[in-house]
Protein backbone atom coordinates (compact mmCIF):
# COMPACT_ATOMS: atom_id res chain seq x y z
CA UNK A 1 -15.76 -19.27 -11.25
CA UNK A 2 -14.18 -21.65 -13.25
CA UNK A 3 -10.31 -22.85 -12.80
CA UNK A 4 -9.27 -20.74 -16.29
CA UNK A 5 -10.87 -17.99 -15.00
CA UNK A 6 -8.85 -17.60 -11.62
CA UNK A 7 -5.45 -18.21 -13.40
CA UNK A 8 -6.49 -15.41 -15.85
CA UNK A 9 -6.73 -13.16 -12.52
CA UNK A 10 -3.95 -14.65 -10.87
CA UNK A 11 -1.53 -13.54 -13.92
CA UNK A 12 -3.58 -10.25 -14.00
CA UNK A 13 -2.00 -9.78 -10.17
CA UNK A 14 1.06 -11.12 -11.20
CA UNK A 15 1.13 -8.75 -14.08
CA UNK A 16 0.01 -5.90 -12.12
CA UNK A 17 2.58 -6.43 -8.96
CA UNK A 18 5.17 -6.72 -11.24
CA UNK A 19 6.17 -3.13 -11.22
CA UNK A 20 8.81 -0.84 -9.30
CA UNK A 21 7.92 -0.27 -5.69
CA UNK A 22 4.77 1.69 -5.23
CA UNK A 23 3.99 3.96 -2.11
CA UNK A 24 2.86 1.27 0.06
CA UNK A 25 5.95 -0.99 -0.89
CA UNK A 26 8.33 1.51 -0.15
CA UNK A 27 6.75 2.22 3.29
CA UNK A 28 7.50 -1.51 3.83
CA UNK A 29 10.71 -0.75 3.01
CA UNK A 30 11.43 1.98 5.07
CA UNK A 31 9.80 0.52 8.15
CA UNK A 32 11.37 -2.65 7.82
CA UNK A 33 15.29 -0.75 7.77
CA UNK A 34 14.06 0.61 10.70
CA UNK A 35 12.38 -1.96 12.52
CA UNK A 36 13.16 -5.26 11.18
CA UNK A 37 10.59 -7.54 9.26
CA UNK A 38 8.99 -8.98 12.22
CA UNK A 39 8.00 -5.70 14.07
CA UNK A 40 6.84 -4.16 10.37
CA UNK A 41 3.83 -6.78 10.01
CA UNK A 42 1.67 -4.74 11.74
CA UNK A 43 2.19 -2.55 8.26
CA UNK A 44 1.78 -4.89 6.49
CA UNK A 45 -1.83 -5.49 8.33
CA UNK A 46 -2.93 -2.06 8.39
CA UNK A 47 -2.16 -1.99 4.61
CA UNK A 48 -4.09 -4.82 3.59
CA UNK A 49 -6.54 -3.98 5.99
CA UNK A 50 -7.38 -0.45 3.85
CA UNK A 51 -7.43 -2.92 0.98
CA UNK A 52 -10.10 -4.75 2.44
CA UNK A 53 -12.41 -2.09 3.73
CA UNK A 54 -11.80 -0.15 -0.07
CA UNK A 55 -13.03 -3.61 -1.32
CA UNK A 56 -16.59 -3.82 0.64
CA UNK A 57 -16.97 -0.18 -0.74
CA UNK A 58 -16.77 -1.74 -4.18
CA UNK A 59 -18.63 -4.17 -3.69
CA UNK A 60 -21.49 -2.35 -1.98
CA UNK A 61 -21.36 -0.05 -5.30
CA UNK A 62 -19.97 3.14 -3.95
CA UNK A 63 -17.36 2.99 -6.89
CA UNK A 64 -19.90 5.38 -9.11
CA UNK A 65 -20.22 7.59 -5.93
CA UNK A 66 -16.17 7.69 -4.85
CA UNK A 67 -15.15 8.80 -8.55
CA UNK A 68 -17.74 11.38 -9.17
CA UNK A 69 -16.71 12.86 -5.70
CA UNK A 70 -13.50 14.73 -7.03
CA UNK A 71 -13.54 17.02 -3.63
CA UNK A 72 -13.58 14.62 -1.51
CA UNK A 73 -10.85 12.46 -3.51
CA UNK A 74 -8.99 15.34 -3.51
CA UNK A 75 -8.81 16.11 0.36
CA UNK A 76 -8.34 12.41 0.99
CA UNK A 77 -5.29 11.93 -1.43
CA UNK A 78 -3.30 15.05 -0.32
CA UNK A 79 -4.19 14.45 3.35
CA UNK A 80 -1.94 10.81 2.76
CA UNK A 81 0.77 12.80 1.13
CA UNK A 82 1.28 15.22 3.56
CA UNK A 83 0.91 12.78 6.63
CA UNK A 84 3.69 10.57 4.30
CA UNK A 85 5.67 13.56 4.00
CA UNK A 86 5.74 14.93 7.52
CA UNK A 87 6.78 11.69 8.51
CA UNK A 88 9.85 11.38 6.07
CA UNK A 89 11.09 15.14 6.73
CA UNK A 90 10.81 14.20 10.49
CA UNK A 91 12.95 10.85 10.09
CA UNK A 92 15.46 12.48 7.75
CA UNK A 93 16.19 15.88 10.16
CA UNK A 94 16.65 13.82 13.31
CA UNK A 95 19.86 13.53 14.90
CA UNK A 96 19.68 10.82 17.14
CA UNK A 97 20.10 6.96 16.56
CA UNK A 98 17.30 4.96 14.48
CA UNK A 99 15.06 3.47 17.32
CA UNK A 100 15.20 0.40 18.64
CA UNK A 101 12.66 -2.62 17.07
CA UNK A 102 10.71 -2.59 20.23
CA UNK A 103 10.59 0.78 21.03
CA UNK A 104 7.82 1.70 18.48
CA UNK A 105 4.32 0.68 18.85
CA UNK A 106 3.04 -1.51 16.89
CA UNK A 107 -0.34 0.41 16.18
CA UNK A 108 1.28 3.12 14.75
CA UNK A 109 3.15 0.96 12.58
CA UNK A 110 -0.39 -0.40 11.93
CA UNK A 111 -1.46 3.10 11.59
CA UNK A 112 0.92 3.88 9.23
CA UNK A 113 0.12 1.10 7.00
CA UNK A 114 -3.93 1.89 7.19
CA UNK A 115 -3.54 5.86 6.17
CA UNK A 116 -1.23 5.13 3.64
CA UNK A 117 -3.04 2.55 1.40
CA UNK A 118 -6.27 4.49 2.20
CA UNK A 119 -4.48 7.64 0.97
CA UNK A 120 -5.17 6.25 -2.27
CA UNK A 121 -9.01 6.05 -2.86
CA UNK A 122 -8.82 5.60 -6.25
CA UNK A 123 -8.29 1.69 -5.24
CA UNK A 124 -12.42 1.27 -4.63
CA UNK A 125 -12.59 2.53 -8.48
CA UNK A 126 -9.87 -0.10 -9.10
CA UNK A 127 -11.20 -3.19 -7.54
CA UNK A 128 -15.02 -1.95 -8.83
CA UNK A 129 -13.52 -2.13 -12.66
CA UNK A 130 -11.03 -5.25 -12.05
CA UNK A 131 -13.78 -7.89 -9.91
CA UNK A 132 -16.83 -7.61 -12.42
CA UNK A 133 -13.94 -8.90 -15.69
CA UNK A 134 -13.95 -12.25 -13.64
CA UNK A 135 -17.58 -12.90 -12.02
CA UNK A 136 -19.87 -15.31 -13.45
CA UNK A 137 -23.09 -13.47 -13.10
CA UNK A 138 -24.95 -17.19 -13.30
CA UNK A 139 -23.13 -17.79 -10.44
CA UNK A 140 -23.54 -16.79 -6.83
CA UNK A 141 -21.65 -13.48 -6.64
CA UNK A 142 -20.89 -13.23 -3.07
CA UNK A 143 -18.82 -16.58 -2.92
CA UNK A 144 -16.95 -14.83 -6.14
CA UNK A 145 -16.06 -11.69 -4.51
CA UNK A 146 -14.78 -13.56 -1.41
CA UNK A 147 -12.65 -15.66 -3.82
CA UNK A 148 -11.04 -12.46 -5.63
CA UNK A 149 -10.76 -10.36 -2.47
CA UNK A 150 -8.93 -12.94 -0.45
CA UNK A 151 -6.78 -13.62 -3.48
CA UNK A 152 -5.95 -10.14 -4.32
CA UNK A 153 -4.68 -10.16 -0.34
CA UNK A 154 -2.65 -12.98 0.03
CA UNK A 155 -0.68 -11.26 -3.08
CA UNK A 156 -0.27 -8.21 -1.95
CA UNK A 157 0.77 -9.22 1.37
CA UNK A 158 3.55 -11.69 -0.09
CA UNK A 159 4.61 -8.93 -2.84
CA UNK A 160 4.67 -6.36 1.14
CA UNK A 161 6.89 -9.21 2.92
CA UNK A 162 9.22 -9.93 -0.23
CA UNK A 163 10.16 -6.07 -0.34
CA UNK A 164 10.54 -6.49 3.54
CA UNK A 165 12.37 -9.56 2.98
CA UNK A 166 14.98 -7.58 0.62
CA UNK A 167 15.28 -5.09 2.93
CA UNK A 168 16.49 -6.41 5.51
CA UNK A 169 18.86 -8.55 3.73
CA UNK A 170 20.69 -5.58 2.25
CA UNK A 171 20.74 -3.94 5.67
CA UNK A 172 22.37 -7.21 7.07
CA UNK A 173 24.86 -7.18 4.20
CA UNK A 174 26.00 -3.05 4.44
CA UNK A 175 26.60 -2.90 8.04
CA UNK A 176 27.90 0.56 7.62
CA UNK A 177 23.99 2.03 7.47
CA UNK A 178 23.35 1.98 10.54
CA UNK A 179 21.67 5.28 13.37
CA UNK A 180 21.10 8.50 11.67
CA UNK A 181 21.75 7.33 8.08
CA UNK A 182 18.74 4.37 8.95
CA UNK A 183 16.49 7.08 9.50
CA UNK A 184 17.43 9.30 6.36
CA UNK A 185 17.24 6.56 4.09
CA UNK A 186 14.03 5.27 5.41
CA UNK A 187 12.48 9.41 5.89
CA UNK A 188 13.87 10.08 1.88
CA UNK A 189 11.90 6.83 1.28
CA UNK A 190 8.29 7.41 2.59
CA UNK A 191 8.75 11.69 0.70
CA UNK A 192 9.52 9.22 -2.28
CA UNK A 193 6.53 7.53 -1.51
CA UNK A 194 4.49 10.93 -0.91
CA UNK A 195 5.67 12.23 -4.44
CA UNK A 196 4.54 9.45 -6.26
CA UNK A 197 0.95 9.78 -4.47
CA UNK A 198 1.36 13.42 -5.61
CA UNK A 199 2.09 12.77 -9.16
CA UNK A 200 -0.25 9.87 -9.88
CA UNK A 201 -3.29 12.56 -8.64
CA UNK A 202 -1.75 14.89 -10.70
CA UNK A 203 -1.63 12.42 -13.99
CA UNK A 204 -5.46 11.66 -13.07
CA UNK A 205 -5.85 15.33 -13.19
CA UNK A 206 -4.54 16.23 -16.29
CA UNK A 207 -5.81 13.31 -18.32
CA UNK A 208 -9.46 14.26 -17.29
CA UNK A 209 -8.64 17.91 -18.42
């Protein structure tokens, strides 16, 4: 892959990241009001860690096999929204005090992270369309995928920590948002992050109709 090439994708990212929060951006968000930055990289891992196993199903050539399987898209998508919304509704109706940073487990955090990003499985048709516009196929194509993947990583977890980052500075700065209102801010931001799962399915469904 030559240097051109990988700037070319590297302002394809940039271009593509630079959007309003998405639903694994806001999850960030919300976890990171709740928990502080720190505590929320295991969200950040289980996120990119979805990325990366959607990626080896691209790469192995399941892309085909994933978008011609509109069942099993189907159950997968509104499986993430609901488990996104039943999270929210349950942050947003609870009376008590946000929890403490250490008092939640990091593997759910993680958990959260994983189901969420996986939610979307439309990502192995993504990354099966975006990696072949930048392989040289008189190249090794291995080495190329690595290259892409690892890139397409490092973004994404730097675009995750920056929304962290923000969040945590505005929850320093308005000291007044603090217990119950942490955790209806945070619950009204993972059902945002359900209804946009809900409506991008539903775009995909009415632009194939």
């Amino acid at each position: 892959m030559s240097i051109e090439t990988y700037l070319i994708y590297l302002g394809v990212l940039a271009a593509f990241f630079l959007t309003p929060p998405d639903t694994s951006q806001l999850l960030i968000i919300s976890n990171s009001l709740r928990h502080g930055l720190r505590r929320s990289l295991a969200t950040v891992a289980g996120d990119l860690s979805a990325n990366a196993v959607q990626m080896t199903l691209a790469a192995f050539g399941l892309t085909a096999v994933i978008a011609a399987n509109a069942d099993a898209l189907w159950v997968v998508k509104w499986a993430g929204v609901a488990y996104l919304v039943w999270i929210g509704l349950r942050l947003m109706l609870t009376r008590g005090a946000s929890e403490a940073p250490g008092a939640v487990a990091k593997g759910r955090l993680f958990r959260q992270g994983f189901v969420t990003s996986s939610a979307n499985p439309y990502a192995v048709v993504f990354f099966g369309a975006l990696f072949p516009q930048f392989i040289d196929a008189g190249a090794p194509i291995l080495p190329q995928l690595l290259v892409l993947g690892v890139t397409y990583l490092v973004v994404d977890g730097l675009v995750l920590l920056l929304w962290g980052w923000a969040a945590t500075r505005t929850l320093g700065r308005v000291k007044a948002l603090t217990g119950v209102w942490i955790n209806r801010v945070s619950g009204a931001l993972m059902v945002g992050a359900a209804v946009l799962l809900g409506l991008k399915d539903l775009d995909r469904g009415a632009a194939a109709r």
